[in-house]
N, C-alpha and C. Protein backbone atom coordinates (compact mmCIF):
# COMPACT_ATOMS: atom_id res chain seq x y z
N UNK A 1 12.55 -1.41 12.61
CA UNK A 1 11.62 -0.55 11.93
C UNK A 1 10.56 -0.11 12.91
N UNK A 2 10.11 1.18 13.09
CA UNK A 2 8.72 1.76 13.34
C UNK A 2 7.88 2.55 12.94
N UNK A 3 6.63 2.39 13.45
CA UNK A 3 5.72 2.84 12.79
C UNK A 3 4.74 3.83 13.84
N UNK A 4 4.82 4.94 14.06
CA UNK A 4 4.14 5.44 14.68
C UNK A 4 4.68 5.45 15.72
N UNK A 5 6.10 5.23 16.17
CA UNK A 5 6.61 4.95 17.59
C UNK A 5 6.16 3.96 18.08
N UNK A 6 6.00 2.77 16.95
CA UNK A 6 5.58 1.40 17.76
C UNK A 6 6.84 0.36 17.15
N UNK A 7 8.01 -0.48 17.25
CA UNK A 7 8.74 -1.37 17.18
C UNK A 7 8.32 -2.34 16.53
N UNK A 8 8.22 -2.73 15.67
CA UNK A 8 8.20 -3.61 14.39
C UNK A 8 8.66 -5.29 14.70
N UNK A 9 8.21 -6.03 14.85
CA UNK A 9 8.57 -7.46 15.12
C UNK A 9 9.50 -7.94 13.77
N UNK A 10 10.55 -8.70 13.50
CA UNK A 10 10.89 -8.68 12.35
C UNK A 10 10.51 -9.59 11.03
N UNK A 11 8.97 -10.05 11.50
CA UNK A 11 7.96 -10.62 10.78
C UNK A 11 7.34 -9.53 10.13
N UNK A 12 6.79 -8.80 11.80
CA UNK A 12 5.68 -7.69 11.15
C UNK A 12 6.87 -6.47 9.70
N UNK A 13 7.97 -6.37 10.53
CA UNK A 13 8.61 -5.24 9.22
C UNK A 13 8.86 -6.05 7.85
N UNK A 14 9.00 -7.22 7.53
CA UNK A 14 8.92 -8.15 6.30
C UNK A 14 7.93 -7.57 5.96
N UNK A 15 6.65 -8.21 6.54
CA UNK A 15 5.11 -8.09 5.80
C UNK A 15 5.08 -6.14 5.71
N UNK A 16 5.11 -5.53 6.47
CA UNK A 16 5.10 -4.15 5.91
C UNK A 16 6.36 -3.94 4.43
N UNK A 17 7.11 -4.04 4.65
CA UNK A 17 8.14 -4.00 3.16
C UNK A 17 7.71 -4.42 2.12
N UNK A 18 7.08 -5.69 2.36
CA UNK A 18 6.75 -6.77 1.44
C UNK A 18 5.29 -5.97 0.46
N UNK A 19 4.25 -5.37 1.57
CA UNK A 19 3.25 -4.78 1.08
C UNK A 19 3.29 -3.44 0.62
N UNK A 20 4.33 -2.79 0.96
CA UNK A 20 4.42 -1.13 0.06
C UNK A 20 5.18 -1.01 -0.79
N UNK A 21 5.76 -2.54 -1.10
CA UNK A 21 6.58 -2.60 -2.56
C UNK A 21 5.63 -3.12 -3.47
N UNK A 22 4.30 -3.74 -3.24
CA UNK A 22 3.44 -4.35 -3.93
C UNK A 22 2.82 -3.04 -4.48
N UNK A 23 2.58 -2.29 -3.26
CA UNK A 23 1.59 -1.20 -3.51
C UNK A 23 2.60 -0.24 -4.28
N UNK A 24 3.59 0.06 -4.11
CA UNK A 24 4.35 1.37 -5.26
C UNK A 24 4.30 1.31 -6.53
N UNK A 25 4.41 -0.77 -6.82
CA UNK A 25 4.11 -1.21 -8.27
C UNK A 25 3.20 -0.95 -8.69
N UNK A 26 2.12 -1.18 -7.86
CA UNK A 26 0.72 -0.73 -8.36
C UNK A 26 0.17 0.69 -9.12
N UNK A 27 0.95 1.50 -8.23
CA UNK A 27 1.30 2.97 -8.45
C UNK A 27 1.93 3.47 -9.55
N UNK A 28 3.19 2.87 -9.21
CA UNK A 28 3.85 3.18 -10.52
C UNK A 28 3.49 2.89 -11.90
N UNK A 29 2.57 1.46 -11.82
CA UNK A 29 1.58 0.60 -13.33
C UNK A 29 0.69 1.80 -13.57
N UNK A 30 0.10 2.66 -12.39
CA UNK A 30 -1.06 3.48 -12.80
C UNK A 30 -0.15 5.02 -13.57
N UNK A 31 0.68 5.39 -13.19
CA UNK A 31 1.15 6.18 -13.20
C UNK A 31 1.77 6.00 -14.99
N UNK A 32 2.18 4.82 -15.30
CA UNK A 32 2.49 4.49 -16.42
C UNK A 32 1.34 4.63 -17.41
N UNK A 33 0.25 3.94 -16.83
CA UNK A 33 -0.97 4.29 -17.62
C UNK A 33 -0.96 5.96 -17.96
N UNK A 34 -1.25 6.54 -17.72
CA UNK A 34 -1.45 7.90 -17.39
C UNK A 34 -0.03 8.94 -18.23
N UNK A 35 0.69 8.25 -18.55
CA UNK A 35 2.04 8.99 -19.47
C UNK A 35 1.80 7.96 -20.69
N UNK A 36 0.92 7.30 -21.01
CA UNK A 36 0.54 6.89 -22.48
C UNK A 36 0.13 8.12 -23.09
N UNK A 37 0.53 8.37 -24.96
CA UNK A 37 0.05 8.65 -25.29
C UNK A 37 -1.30 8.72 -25.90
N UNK A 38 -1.74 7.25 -25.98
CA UNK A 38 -3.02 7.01 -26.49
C UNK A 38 -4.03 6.26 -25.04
N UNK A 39 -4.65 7.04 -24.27
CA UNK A 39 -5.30 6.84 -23.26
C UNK A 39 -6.52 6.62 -23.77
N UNK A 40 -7.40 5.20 -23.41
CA UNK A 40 -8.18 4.96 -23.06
C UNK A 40 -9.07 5.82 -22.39
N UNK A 41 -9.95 6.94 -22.71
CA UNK A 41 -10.62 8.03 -22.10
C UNK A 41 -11.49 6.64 -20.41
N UNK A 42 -11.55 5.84 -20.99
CA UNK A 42 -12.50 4.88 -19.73
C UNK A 42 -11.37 3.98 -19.09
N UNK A 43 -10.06 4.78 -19.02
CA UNK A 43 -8.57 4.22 -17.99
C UNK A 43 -8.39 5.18 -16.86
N UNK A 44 -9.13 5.99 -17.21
CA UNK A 44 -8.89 7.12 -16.16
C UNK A 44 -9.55 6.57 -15.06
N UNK A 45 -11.00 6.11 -15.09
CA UNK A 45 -11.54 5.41 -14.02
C UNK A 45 -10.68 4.68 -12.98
N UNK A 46 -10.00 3.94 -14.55
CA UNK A 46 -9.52 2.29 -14.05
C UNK A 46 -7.87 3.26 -12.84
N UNK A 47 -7.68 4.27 -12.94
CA UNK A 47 -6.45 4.68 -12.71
C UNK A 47 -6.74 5.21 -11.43
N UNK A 48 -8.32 5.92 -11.38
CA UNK A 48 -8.46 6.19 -10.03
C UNK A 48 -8.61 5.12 -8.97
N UNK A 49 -9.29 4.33 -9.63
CA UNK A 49 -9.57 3.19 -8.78
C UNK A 49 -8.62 2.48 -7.95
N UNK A 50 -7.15 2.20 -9.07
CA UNK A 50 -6.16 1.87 -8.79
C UNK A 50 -5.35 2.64 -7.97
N UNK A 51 -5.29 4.08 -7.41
CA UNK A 51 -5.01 4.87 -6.35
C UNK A 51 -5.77 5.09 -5.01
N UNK A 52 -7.06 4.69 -5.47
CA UNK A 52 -8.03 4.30 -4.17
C UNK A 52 -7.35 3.42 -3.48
N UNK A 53 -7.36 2.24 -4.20
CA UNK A 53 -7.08 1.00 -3.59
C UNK A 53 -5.78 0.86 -2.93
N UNK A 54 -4.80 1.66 -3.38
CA UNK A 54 -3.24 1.69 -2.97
C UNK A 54 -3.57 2.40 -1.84
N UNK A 55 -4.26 3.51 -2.01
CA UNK A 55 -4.48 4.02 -0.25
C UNK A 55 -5.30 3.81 0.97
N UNK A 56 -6.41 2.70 0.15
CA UNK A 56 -7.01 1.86 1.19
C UNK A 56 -6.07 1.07 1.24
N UNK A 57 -5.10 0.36 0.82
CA UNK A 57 -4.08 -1.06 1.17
C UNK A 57 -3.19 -0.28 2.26
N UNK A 58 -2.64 1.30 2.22
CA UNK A 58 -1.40 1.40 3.15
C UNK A 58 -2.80 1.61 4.05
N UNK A 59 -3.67 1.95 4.46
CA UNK A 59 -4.32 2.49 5.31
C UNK A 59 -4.71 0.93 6.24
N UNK A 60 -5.28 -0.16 5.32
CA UNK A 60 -5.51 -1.34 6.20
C UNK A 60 -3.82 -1.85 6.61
N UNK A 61 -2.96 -1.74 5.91
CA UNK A 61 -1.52 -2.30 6.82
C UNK A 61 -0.84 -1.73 7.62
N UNK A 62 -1.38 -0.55 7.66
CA UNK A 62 -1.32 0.01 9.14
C UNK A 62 -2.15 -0.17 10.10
N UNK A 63 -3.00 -0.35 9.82
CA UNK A 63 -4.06 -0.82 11.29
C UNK A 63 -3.72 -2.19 11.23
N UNK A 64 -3.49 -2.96 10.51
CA UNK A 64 -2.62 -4.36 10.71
C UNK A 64 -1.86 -4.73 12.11
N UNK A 65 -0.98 -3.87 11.32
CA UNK A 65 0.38 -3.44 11.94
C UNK A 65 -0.22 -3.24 13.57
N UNK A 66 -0.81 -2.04 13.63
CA UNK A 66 -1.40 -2.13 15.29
C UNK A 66 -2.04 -2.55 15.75
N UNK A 67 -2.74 -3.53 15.09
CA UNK A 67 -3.55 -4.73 15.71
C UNK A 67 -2.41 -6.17 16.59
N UNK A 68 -1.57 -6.29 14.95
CA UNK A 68 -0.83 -7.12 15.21
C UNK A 68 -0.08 -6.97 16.69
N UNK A 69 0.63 -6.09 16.76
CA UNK A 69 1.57 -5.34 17.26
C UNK A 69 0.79 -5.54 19.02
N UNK A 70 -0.51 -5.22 19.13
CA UNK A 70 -1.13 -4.93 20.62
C UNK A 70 -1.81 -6.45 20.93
N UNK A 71 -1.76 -7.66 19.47
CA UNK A 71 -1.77 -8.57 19.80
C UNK A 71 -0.87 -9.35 20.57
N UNK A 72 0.30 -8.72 20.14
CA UNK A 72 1.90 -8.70 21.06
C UNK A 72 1.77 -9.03 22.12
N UNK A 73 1.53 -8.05 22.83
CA UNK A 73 1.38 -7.07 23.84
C UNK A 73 0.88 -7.66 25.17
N UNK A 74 -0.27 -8.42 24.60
CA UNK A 74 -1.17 -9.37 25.63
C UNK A 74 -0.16 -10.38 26.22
């Protein structure tokens, strides 16, 4: 696996798999919210929040990833 043209240790590609299947669920739970018919007008918050956070999570496991990765390296 790579990421950015960087080679994936086959720890580091576990823990990446492992975390954007966590995060799609997350996604997909919000996304479910959101095709209810009877919405919670104060879920919408809860729904953004829950897409924040999915894109702060891929955003920190990628800098993970190249931390990890240049920890390698040394």
């Amino acid at each position: 696996m790579q990421i950015n043209g960087t080679t994936l240790t086959p720890r580091q590609a576990h823990l990446v798999r492992a975390a954007l299947r966590r995060e799609q669920a997350r996604t997909l739970d919000a996304m479910r919210m959101l095709d209810m018919t009877a919405v919670n007008p104060k879920a919408r918050d809860h729904i953004i929040g829950a897409f924040i956070l999915t894109i702060n999570e891929i955003g920190a496991l990628i800098d993970l990833t190249h931390t990890d990765q240049e920890g390698a390296d040394k």
